[in-house]
N, C-alpha and C. Protein backbone atom coordinates (compact mmCIF):
# COMPACT_ATOMS: atom_id res chain seq x y z
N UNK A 1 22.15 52.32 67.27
CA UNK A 1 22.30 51.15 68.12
C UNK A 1 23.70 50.54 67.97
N UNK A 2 24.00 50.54 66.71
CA UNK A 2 25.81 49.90 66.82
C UNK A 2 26.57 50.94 67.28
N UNK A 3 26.83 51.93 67.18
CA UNK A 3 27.04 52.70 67.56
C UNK A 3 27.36 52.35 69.47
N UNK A 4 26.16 52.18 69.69
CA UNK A 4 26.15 52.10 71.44
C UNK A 4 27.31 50.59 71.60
N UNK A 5 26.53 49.87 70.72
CA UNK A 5 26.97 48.55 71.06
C UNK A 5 28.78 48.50 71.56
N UNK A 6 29.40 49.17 70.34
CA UNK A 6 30.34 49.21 69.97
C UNK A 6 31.29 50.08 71.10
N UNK A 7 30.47 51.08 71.39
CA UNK A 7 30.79 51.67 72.62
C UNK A 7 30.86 50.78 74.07
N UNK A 8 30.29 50.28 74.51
CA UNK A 8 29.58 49.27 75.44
C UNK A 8 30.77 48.06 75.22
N UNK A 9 31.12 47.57 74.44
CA UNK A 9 32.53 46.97 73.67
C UNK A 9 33.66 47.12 74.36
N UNK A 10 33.60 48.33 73.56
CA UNK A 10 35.17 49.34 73.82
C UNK A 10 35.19 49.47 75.35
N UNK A 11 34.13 50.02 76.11
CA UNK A 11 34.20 49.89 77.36
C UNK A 11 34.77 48.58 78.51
N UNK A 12 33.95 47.87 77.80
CA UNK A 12 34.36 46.37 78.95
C UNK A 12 36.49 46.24 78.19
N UNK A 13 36.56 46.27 77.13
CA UNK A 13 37.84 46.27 76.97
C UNK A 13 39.02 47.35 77.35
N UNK A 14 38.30 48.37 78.10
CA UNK A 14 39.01 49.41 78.42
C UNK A 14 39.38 49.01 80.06
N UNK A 15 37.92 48.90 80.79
CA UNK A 15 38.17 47.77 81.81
C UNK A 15 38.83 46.84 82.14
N UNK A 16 39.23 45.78 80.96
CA UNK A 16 39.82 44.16 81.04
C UNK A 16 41.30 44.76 81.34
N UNK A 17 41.20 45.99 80.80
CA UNK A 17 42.50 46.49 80.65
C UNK A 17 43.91 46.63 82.24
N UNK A 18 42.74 47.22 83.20
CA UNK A 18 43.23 47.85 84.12
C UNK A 18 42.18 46.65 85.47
N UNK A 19 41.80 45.52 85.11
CA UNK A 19 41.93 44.72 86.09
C UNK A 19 42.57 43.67 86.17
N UNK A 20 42.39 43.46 88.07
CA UNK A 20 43.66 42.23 88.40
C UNK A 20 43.24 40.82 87.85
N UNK A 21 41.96 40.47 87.56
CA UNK A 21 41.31 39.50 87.26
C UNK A 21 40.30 39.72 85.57
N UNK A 22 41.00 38.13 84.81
CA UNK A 22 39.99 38.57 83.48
C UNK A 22 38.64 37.93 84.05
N UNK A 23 38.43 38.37 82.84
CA UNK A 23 36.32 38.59 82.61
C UNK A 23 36.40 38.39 81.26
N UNK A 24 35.10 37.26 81.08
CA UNK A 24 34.17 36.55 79.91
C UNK A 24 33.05 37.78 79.74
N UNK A 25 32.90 38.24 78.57
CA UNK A 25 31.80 39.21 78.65
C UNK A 25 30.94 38.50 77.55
N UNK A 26 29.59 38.57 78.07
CA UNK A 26 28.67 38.11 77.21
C UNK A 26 27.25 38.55 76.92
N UNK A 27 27.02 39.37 76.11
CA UNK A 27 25.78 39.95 75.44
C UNK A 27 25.80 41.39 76.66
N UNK A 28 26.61 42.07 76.74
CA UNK A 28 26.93 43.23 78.08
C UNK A 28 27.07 43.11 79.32
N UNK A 29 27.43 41.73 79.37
CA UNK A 29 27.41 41.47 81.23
C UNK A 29 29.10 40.68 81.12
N UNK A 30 29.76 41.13 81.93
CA UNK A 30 31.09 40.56 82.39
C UNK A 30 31.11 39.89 83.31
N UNK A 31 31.78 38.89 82.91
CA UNK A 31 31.64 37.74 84.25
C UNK A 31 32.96 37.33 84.67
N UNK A 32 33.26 36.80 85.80
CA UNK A 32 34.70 36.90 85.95
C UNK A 32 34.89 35.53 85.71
N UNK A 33 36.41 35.45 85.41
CA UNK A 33 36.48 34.11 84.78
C UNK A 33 37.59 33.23 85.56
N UNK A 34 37.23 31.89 85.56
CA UNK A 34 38.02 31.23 86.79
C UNK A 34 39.38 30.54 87.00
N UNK A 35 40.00 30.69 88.24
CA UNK A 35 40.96 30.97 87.95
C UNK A 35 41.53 29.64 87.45
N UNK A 36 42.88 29.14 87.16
CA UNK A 36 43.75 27.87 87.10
C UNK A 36 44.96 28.01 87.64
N UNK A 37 44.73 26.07 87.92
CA UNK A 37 45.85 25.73 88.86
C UNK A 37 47.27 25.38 88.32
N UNK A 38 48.55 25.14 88.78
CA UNK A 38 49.78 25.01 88.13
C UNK A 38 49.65 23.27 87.28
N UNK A 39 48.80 22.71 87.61
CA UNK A 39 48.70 21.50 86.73
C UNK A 39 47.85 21.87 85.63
N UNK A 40 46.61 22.65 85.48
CA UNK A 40 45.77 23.37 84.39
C UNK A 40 46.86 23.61 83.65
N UNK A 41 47.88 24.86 84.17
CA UNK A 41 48.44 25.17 83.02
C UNK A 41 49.55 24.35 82.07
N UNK A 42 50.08 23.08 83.10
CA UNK A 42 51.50 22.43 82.48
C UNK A 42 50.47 21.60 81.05
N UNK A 43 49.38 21.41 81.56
CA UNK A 43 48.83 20.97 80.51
C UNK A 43 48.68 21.27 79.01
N UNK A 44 47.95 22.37 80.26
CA UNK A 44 47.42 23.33 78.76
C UNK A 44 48.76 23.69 77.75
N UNK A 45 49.60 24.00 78.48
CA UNK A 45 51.65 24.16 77.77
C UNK A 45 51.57 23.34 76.69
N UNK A 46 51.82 21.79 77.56
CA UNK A 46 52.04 20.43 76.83
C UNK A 46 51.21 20.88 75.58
N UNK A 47 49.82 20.45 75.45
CA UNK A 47 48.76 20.86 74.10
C UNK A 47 49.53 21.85 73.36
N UNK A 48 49.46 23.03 73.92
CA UNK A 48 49.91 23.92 72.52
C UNK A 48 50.99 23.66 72.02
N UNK A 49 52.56 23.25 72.96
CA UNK A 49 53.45 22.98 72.17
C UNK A 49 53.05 21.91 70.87
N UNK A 50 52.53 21.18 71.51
CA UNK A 50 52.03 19.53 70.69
C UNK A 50 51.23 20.40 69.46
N UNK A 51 50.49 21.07 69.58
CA UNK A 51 49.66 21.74 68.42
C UNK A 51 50.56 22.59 67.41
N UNK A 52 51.54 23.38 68.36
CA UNK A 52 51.86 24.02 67.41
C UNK A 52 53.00 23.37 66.48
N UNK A 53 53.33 22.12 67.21
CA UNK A 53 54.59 21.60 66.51
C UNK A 53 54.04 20.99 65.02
N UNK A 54 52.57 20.36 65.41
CA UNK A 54 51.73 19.70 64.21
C UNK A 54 51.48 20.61 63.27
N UNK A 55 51.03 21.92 63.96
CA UNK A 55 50.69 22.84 62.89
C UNK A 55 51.51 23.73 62.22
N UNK A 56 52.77 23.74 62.67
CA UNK A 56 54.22 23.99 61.76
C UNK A 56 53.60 24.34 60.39
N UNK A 57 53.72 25.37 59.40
CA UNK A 57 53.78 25.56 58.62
C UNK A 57 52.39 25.60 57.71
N UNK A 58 51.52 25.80 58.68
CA UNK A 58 50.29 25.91 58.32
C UNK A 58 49.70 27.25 58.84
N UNK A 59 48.62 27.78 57.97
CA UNK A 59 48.12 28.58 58.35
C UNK A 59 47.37 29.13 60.02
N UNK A 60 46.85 28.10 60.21
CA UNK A 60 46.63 28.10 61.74
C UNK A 60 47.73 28.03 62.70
N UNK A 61 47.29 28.70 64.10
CA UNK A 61 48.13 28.56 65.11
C UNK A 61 47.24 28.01 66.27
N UNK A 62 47.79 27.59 67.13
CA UNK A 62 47.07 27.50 68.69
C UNK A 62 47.51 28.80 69.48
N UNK A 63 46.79 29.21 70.21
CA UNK A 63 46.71 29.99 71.00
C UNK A 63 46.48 29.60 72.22
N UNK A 64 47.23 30.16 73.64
CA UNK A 64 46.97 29.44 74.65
C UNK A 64 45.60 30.56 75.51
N UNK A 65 45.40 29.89 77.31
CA UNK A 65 44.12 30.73 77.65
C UNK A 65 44.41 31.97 77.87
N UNK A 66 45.62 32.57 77.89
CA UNK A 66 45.54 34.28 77.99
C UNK A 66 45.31 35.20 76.40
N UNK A 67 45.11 34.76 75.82
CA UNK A 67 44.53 35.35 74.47
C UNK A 67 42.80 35.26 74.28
N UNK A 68 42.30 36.66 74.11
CA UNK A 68 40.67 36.49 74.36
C UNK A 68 40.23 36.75 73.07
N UNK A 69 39.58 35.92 72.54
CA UNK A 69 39.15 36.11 71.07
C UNK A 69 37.25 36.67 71.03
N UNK A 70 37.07 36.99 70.29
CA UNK A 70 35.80 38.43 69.91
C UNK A 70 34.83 37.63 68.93
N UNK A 71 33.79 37.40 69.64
CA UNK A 71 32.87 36.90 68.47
C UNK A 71 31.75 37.65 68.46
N UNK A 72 31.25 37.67 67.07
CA UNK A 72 30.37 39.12 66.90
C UNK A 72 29.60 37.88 66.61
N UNK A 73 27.99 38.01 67.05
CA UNK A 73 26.96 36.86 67.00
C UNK A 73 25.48 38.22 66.91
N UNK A 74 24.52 37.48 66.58
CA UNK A 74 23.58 38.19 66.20
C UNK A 74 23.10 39.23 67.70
N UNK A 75 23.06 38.14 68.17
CA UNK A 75 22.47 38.39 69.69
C UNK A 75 23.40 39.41 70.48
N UNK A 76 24.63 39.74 70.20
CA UNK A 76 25.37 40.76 70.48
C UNK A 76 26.86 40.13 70.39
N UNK A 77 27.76 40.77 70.81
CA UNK A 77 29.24 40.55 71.32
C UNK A 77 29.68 39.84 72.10
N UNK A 78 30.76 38.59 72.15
CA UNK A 78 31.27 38.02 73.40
C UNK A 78 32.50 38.31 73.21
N UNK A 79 33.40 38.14 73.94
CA UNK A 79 35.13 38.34 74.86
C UNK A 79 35.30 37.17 75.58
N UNK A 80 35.54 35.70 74.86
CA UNK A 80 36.00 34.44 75.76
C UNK A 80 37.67 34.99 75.59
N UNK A 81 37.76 33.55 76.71
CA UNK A 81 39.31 33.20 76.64
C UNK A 81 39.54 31.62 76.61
N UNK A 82 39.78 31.56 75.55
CA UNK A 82 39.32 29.54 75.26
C UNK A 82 40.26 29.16 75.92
């Protein structure tokens, strides 16, 4: 069964790969994910600079929404993009 899972994984990320639009995948279903506008992003900018300036020299970073982070949960696998 991990085995498959893991496969099933690798797949949707082989996918994310070679489309024009990302996708939230959650427990094997990909969903497409929506888009943002040029004020979404000046925002979202503003925040991370502001974060990362605070978090200078600390172990943590901010990451902005084109980075998709992997959470392994009982119930299976997700692929957000916070």
């Amino acid at each position: 069964m991990e085995r498959s899972i893991r496969s099933a994984d690798a797949d949707f990320l082989s996918r994310e790969l070679r489309s024009e639009i990302k996708h939230e995948y959650l427990a094997g279903a990909a969903h497409a994910k929506a888009d943002t506008s040029n004020r979404h992003n000046a925002i979202a900018g503003n925040i991370i600079t502001t974060l990362h300036t605070q978090l200078r020299g600390n172990a943590f970073k901010p990451w902005n929404s084109d980075t998709k982070v992997r959470l392994r949960l009982r119930n299976g696998t997700r692929f957000y993009y916070p």
